[in-house]
PDB file of N, CA and C in Angstrom:
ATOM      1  N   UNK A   1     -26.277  -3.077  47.502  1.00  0.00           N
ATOM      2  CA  UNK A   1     -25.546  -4.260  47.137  1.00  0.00           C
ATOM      3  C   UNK A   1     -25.892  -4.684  45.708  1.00  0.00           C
ATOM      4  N   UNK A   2     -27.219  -4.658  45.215  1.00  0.00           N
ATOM      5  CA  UNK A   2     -27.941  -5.290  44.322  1.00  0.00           C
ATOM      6  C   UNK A   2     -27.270  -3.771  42.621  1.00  0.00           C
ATOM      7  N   UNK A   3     -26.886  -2.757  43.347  1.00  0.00           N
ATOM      8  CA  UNK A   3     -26.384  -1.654  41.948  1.00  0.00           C
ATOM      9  C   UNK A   3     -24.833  -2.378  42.211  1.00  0.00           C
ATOM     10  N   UNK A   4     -24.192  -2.463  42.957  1.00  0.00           N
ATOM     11  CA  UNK A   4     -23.190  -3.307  43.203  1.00  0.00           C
ATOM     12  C   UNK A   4     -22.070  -4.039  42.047  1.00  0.00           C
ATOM     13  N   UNK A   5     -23.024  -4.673  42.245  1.00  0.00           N
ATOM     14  CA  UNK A   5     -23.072  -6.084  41.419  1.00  0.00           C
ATOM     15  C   UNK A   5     -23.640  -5.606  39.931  1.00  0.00           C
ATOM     16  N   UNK A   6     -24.193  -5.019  39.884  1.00  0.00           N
ATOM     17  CA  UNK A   6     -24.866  -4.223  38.193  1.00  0.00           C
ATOM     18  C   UNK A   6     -23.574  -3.677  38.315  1.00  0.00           C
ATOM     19  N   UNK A   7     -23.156  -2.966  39.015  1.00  0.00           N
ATOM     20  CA  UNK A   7     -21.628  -1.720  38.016  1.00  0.00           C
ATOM     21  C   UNK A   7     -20.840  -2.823  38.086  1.00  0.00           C
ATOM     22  N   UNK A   8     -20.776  -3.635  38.719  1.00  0.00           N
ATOM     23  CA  UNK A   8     -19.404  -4.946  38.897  1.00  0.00           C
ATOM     24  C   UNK A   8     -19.483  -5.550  37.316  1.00  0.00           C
ATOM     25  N   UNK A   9     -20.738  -5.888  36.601  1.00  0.00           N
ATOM     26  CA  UNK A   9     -21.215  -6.880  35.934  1.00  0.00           C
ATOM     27  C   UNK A   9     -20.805  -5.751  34.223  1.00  0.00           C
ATOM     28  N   UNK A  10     -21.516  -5.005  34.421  1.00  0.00           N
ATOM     29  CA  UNK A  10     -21.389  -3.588  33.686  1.00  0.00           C
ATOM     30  C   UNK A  10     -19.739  -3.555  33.436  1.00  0.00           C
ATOM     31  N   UNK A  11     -18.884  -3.229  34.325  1.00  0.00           N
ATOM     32  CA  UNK A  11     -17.336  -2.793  34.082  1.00  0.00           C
ATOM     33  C   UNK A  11     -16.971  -4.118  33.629  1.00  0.00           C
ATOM     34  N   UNK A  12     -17.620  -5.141  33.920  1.00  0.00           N
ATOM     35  CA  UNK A  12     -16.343  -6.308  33.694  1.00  0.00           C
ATOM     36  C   UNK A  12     -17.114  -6.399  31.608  1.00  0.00           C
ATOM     37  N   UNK A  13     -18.168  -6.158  31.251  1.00  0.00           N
ATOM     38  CA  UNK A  13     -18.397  -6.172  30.440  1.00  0.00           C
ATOM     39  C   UNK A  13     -17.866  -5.414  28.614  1.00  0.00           C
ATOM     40  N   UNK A  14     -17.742  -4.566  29.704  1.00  0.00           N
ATOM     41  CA  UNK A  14     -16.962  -2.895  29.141  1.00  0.00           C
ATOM     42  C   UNK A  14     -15.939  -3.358  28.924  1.00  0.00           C
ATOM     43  N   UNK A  15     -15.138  -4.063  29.898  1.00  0.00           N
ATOM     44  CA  UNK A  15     -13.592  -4.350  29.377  1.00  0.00           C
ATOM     45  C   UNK A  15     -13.130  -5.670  28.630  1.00  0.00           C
ATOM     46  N   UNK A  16     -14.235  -6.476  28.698  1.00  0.00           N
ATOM     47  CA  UNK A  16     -14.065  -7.370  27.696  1.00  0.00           C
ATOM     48  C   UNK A  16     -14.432  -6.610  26.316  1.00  0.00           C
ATOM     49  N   UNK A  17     -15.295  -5.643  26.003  1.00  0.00           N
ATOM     50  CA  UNK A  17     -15.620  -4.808  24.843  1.00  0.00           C
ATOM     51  C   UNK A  17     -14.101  -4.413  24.361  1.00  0.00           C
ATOM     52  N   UNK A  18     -13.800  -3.704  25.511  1.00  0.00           N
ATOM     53  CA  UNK A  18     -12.279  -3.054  24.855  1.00  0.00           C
ATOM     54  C   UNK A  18     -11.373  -3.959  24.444  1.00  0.00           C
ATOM     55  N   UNK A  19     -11.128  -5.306  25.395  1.00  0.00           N
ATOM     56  CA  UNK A  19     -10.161  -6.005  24.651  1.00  0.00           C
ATOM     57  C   UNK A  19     -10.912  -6.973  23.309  1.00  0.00           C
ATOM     58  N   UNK A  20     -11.355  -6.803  22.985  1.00  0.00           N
ATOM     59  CA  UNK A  20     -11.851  -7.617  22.002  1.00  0.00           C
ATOM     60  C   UNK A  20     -11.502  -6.057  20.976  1.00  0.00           C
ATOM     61  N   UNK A  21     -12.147  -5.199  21.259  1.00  0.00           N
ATOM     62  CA  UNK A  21     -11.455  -3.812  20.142  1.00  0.00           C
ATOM     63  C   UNK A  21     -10.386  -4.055  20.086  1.00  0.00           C
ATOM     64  N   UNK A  22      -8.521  -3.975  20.683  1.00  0.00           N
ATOM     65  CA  UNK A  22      -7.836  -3.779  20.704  1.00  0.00           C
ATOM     66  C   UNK A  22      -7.940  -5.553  19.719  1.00  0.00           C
ATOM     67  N   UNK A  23      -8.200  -6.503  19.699  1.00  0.00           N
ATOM     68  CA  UNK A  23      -7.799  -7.303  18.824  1.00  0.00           C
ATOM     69  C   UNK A  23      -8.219  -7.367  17.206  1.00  0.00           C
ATOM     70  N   UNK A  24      -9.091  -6.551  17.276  1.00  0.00           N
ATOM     71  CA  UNK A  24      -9.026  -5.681  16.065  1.00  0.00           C
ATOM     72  C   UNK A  24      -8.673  -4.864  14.861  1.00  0.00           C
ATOM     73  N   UNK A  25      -7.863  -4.457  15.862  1.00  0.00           N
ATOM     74  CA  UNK A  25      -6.734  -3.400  15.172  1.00  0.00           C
ATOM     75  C   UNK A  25      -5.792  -3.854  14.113  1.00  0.00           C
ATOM     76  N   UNK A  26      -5.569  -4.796  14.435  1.00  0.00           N
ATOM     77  CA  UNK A  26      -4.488  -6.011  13.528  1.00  0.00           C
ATOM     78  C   UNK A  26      -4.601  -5.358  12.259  1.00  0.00           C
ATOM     79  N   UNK A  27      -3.908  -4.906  11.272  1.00  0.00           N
ATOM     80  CA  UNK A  27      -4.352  -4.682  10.145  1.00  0.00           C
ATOM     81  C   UNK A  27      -4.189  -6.217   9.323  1.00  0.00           C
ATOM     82  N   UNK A  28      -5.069  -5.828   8.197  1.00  0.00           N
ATOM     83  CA  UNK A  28      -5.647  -6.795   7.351  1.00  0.00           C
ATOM     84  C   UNK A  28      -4.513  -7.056   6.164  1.00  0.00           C
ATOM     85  N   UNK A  29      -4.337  -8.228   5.314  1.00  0.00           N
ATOM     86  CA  UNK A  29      -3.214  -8.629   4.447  1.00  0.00           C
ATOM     87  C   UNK A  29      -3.704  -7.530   3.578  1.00  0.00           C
ATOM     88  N   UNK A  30      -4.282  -6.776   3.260  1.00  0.00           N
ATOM     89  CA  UNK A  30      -4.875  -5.712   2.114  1.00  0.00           C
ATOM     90  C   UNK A  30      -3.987  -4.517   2.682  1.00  0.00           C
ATOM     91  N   UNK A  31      -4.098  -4.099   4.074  1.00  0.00           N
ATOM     92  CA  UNK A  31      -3.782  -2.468   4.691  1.00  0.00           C
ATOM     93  C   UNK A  31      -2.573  -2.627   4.577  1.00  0.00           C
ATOM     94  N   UNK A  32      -1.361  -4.475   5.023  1.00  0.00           N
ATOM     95  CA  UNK A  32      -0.438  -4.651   4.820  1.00  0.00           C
ATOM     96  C   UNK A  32       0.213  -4.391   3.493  1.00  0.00           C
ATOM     97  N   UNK A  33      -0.283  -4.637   2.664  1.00  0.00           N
ATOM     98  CA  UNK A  33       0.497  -4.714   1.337  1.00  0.00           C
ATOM     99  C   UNK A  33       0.571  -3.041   0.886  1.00  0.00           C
ATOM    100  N   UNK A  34      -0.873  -2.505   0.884  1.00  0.00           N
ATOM    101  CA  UNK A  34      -0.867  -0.691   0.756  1.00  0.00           C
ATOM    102  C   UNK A  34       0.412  -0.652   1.571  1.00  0.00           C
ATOM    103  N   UNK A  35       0.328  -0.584   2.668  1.00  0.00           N
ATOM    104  CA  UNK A  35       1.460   0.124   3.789  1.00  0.00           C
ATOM    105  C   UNK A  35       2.825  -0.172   2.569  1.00  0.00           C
ATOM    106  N   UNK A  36       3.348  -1.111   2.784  1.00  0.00           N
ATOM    107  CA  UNK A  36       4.234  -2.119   1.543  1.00  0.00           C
ATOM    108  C   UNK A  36       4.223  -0.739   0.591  1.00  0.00           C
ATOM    109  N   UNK A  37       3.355  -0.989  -0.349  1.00  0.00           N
ATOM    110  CA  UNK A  37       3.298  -0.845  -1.910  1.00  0.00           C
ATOM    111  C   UNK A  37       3.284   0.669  -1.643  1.00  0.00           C
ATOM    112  N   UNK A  38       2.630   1.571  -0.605  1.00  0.00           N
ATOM    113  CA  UNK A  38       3.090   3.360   0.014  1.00  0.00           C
ATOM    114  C   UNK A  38       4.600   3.411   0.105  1.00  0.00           C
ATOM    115  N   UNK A  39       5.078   2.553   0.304  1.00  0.00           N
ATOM    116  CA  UNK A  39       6.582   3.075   1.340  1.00  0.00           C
ATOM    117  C   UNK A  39       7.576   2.886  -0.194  1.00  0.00           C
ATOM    118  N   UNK A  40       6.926   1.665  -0.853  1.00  0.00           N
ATOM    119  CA  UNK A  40       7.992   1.435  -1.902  1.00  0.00           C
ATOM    120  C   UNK A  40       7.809   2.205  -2.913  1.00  0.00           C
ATOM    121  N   UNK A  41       6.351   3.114  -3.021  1.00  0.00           N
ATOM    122  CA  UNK A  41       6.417   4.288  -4.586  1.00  0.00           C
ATOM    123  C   UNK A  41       6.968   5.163  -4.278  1.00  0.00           C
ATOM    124  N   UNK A  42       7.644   5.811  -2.685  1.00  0.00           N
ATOM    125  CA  UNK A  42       8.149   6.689  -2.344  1.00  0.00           C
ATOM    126  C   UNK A  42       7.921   7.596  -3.021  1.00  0.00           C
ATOM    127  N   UNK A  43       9.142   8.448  -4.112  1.00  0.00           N
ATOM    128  CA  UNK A  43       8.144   9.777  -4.547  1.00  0.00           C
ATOM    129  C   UNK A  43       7.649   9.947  -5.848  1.00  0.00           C
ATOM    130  N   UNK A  44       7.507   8.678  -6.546  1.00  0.00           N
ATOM    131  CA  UNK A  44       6.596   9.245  -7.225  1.00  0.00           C
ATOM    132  C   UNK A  44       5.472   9.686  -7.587  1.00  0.00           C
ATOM    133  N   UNK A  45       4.755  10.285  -8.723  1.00  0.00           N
ATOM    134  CA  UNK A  45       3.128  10.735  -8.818  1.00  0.00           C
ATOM    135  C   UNK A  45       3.034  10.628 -10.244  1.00  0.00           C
ATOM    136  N   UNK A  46       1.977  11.364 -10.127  1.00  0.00           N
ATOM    137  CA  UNK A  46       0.649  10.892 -10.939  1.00  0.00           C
ATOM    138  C   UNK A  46       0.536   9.365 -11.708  1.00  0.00           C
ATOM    139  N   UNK A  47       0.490   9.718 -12.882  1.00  0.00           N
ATOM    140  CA  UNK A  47       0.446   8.167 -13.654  1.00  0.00           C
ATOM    141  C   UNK A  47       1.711   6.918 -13.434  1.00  0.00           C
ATOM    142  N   UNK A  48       3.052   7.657 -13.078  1.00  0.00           N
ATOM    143  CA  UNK A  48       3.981   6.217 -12.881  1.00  0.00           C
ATOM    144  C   UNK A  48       3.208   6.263 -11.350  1.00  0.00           C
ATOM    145  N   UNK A  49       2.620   6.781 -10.650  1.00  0.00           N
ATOM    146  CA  UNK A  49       2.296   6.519  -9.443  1.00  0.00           C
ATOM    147  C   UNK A  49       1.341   5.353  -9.275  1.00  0.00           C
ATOM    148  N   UNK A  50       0.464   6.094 -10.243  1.00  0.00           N
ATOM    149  CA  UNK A  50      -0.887   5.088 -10.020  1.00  0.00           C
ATOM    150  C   UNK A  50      -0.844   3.561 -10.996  1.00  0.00           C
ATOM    151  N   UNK A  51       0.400   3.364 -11.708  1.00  0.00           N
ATOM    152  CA  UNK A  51       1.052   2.434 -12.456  1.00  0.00           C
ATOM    153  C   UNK A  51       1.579   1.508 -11.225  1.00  0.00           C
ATOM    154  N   UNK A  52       2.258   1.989 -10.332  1.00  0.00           N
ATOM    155  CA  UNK A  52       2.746   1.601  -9.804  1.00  0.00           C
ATOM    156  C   UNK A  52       1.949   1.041  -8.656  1.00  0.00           C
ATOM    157  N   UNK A  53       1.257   1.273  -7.956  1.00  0.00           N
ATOM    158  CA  UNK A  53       0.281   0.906  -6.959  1.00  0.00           C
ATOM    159  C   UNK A  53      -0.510   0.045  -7.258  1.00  0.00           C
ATOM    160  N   UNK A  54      -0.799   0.207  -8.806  1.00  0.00           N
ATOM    161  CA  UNK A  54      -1.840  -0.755  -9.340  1.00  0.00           C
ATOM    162  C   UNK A  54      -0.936  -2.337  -9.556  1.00  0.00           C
ATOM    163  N   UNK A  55       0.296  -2.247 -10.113  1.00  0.00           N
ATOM    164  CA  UNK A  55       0.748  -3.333 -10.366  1.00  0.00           C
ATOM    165  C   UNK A  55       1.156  -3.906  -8.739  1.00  0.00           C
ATOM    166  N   UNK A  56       1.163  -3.166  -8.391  1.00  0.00           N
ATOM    167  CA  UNK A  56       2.091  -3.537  -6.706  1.00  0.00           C
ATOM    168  C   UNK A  56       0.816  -4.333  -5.844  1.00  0.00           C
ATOM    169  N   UNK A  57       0.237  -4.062  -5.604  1.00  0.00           N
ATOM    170  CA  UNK A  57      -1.048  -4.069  -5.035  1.00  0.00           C
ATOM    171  C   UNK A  57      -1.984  -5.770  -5.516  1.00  0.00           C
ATOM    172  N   UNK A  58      -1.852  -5.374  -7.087  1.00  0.00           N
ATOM    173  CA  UNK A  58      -2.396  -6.489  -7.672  1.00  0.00           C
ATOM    174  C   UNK A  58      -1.189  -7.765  -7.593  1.00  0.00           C
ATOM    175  N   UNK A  59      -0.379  -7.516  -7.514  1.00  0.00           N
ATOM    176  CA  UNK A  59       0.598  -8.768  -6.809  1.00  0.00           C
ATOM    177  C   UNK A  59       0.965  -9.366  -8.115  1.00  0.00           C
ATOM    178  N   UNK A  60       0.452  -8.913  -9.231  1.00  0.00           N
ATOM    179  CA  UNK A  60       0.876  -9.452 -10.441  1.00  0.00           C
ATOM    180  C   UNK A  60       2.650  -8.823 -11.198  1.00  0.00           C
ATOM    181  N   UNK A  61       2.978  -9.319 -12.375  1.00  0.00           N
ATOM    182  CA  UNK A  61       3.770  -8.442 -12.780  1.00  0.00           C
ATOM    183  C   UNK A  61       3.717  -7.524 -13.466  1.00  0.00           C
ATOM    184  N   UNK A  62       4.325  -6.673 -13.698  1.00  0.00           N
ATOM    185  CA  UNK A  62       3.693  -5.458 -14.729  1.00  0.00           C
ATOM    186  C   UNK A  62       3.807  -5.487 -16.408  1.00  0.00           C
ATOM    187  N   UNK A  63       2.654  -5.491 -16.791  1.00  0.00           N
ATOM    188  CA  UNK A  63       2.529  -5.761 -18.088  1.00  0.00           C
ATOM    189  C   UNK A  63       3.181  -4.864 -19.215  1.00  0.00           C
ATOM    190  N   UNK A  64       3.956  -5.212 -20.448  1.00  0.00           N
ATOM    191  CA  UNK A  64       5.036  -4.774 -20.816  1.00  0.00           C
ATOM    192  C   UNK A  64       4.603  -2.834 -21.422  1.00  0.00           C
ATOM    193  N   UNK A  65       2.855  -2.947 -21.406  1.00  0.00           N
ATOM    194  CA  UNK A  65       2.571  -1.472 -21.718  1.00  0.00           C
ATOM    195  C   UNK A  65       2.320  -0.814 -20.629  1.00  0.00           C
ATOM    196  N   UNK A  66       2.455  -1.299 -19.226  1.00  0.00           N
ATOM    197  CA  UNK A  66       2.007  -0.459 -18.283  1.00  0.00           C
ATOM    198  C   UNK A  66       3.745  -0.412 -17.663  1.00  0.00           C
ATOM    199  N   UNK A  67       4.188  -1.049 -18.290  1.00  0.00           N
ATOM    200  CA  UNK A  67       6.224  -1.019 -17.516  1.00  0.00           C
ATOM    201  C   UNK A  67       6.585   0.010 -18.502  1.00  0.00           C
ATOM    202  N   UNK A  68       5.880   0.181 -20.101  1.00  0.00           N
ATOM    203  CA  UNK A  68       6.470   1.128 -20.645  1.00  0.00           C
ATOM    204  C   UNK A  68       5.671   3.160 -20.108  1.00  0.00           C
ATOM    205  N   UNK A  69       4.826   2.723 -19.587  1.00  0.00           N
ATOM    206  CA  UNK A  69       4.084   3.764 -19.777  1.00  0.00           C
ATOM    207  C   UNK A  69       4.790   4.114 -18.142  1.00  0.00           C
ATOM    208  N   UNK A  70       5.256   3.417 -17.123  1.00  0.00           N
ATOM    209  CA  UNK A  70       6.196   3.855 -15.968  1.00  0.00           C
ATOM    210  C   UNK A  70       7.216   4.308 -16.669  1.00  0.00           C
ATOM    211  N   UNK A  71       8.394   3.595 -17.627  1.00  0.00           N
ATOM    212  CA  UNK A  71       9.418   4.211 -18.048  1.00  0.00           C
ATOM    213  C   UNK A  71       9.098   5.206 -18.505  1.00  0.00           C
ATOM    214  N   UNK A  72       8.549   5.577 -19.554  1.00  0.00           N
ATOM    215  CA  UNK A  72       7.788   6.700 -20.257  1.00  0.00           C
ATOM    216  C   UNK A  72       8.142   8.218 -19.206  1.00  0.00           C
ATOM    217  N   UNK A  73       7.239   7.922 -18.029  1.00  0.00           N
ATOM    218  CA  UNK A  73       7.261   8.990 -17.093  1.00  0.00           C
ATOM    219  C   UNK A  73       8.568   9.355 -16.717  1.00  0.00           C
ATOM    220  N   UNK A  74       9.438   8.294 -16.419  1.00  0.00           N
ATOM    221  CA  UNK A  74      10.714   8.333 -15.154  1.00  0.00           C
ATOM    222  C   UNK A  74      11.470   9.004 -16.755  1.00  0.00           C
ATOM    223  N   UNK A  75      11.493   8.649 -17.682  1.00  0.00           N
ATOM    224  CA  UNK A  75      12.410   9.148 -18.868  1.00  0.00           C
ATOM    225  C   UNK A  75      12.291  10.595 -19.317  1.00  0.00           C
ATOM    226  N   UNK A  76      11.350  11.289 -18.743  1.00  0.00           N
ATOM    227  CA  UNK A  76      11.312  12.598 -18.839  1.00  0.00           C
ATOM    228  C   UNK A  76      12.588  13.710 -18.979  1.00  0.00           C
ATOM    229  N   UNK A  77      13.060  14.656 -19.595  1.00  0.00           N
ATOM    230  CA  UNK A  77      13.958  15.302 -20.051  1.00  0.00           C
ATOM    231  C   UNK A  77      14.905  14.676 -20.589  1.00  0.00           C
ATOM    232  N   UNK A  78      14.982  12.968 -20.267  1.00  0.00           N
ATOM    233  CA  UNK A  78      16.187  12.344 -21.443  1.00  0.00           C
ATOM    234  C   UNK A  78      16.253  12.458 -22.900  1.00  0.00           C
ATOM    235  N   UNK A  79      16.853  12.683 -23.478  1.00  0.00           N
ATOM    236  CA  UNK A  79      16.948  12.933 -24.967  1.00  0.00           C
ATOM    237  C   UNK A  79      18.026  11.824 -25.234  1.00  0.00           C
ATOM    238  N   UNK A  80      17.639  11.455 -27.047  1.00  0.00           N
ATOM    239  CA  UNK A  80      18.989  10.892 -27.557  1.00  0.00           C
ATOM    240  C   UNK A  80      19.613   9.043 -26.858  1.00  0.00           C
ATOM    241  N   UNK A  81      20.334   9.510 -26.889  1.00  0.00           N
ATOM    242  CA  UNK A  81      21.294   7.602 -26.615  1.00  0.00           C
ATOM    243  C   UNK A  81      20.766   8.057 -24.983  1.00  0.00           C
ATOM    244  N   UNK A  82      20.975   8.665 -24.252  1.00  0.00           N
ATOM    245  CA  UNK A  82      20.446   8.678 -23.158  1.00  0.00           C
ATOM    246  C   UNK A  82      19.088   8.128 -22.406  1.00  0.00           C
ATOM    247  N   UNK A  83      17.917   8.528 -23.680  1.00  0.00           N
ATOM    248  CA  UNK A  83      16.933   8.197 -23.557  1.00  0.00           C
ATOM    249  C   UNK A  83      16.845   6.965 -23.617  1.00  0.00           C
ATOM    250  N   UNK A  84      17.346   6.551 -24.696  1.00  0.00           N
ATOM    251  CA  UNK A  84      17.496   4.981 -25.136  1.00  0.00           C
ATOM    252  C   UNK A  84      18.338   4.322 -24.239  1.00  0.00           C
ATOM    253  N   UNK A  85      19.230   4.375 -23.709  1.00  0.00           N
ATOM    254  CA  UNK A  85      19.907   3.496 -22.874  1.00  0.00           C
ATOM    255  C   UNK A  85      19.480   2.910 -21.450  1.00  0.00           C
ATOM    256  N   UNK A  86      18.216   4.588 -20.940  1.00  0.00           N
ATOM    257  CA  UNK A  86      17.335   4.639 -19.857  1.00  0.00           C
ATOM    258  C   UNK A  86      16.032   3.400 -19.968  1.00  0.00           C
ATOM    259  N   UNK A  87      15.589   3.596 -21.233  1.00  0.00           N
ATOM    260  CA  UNK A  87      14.172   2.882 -21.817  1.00  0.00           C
ATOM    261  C   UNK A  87      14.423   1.584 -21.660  1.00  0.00           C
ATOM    262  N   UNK A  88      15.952   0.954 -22.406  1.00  0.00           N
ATOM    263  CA  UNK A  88      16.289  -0.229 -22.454  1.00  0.00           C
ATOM    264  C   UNK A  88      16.913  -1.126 -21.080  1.00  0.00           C
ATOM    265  N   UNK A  89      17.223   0.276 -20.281  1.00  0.00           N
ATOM    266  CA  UNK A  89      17.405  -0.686 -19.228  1.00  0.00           C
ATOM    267  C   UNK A  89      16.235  -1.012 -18.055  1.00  0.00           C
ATOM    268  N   UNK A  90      15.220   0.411 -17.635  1.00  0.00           N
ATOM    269  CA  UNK A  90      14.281   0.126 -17.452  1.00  0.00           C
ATOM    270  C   UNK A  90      12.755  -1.085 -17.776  1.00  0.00           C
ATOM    271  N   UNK A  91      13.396  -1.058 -18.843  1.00  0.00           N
ATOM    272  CA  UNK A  91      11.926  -2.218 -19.041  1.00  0.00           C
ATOM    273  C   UNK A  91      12.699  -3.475 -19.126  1.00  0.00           C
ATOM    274  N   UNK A  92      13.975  -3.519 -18.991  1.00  0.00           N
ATOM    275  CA  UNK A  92      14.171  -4.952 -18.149  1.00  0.00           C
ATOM    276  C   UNK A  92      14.134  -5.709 -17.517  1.00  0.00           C
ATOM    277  N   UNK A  93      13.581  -4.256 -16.369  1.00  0.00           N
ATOM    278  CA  UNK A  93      13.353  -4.864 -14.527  1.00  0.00           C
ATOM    279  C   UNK A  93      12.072  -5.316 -14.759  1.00  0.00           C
TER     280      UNK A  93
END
């Protein structure tokens, strides 16, 4: 009777452990915004990447040499009035 009551005391303990884990899980306003700021760089990389995560993340706006140094990247093979029309409309946003 007396182990009983120990495994009774034991399991009910265990499962308050687990639900208190499962309230846990919640992600944090930090994992939220990554998740966010992952889904919205979609495909880009390297430096407009890490331009981008950094401004996203920091919740600030992007400063007019780190918006040029994103255009910079995305403007790749533009030449000419092309380039320029890309540059000028990009660092508007």
């Amino acid at each position: 009777m007396k182990n009983f009551f120990a495994l009774t005391a034991l399991g009910f303990v265990l499962s308050l452990g687990a639900a208190h884990a499962n309230e846990d899980k919640t992600p944090t306003k930090q994992q939220t915004k990554m998740t966010t700021c992952n889904a919205e760089a979609g495909d880009k990389k390297g430096d407009e990447r890490k331009a981008f995560m950094k401004t996203c993340l920091s919740n600030k706006p992007a400063t007019q040499q780190e918006k040029m140094k994103s255009c910079n990247v995305e403007a790749t093979g533009k030449k000419g009035d092309e380039r320029k029309a890309f540059m000028s409309e990009c660092l508007k946003k």
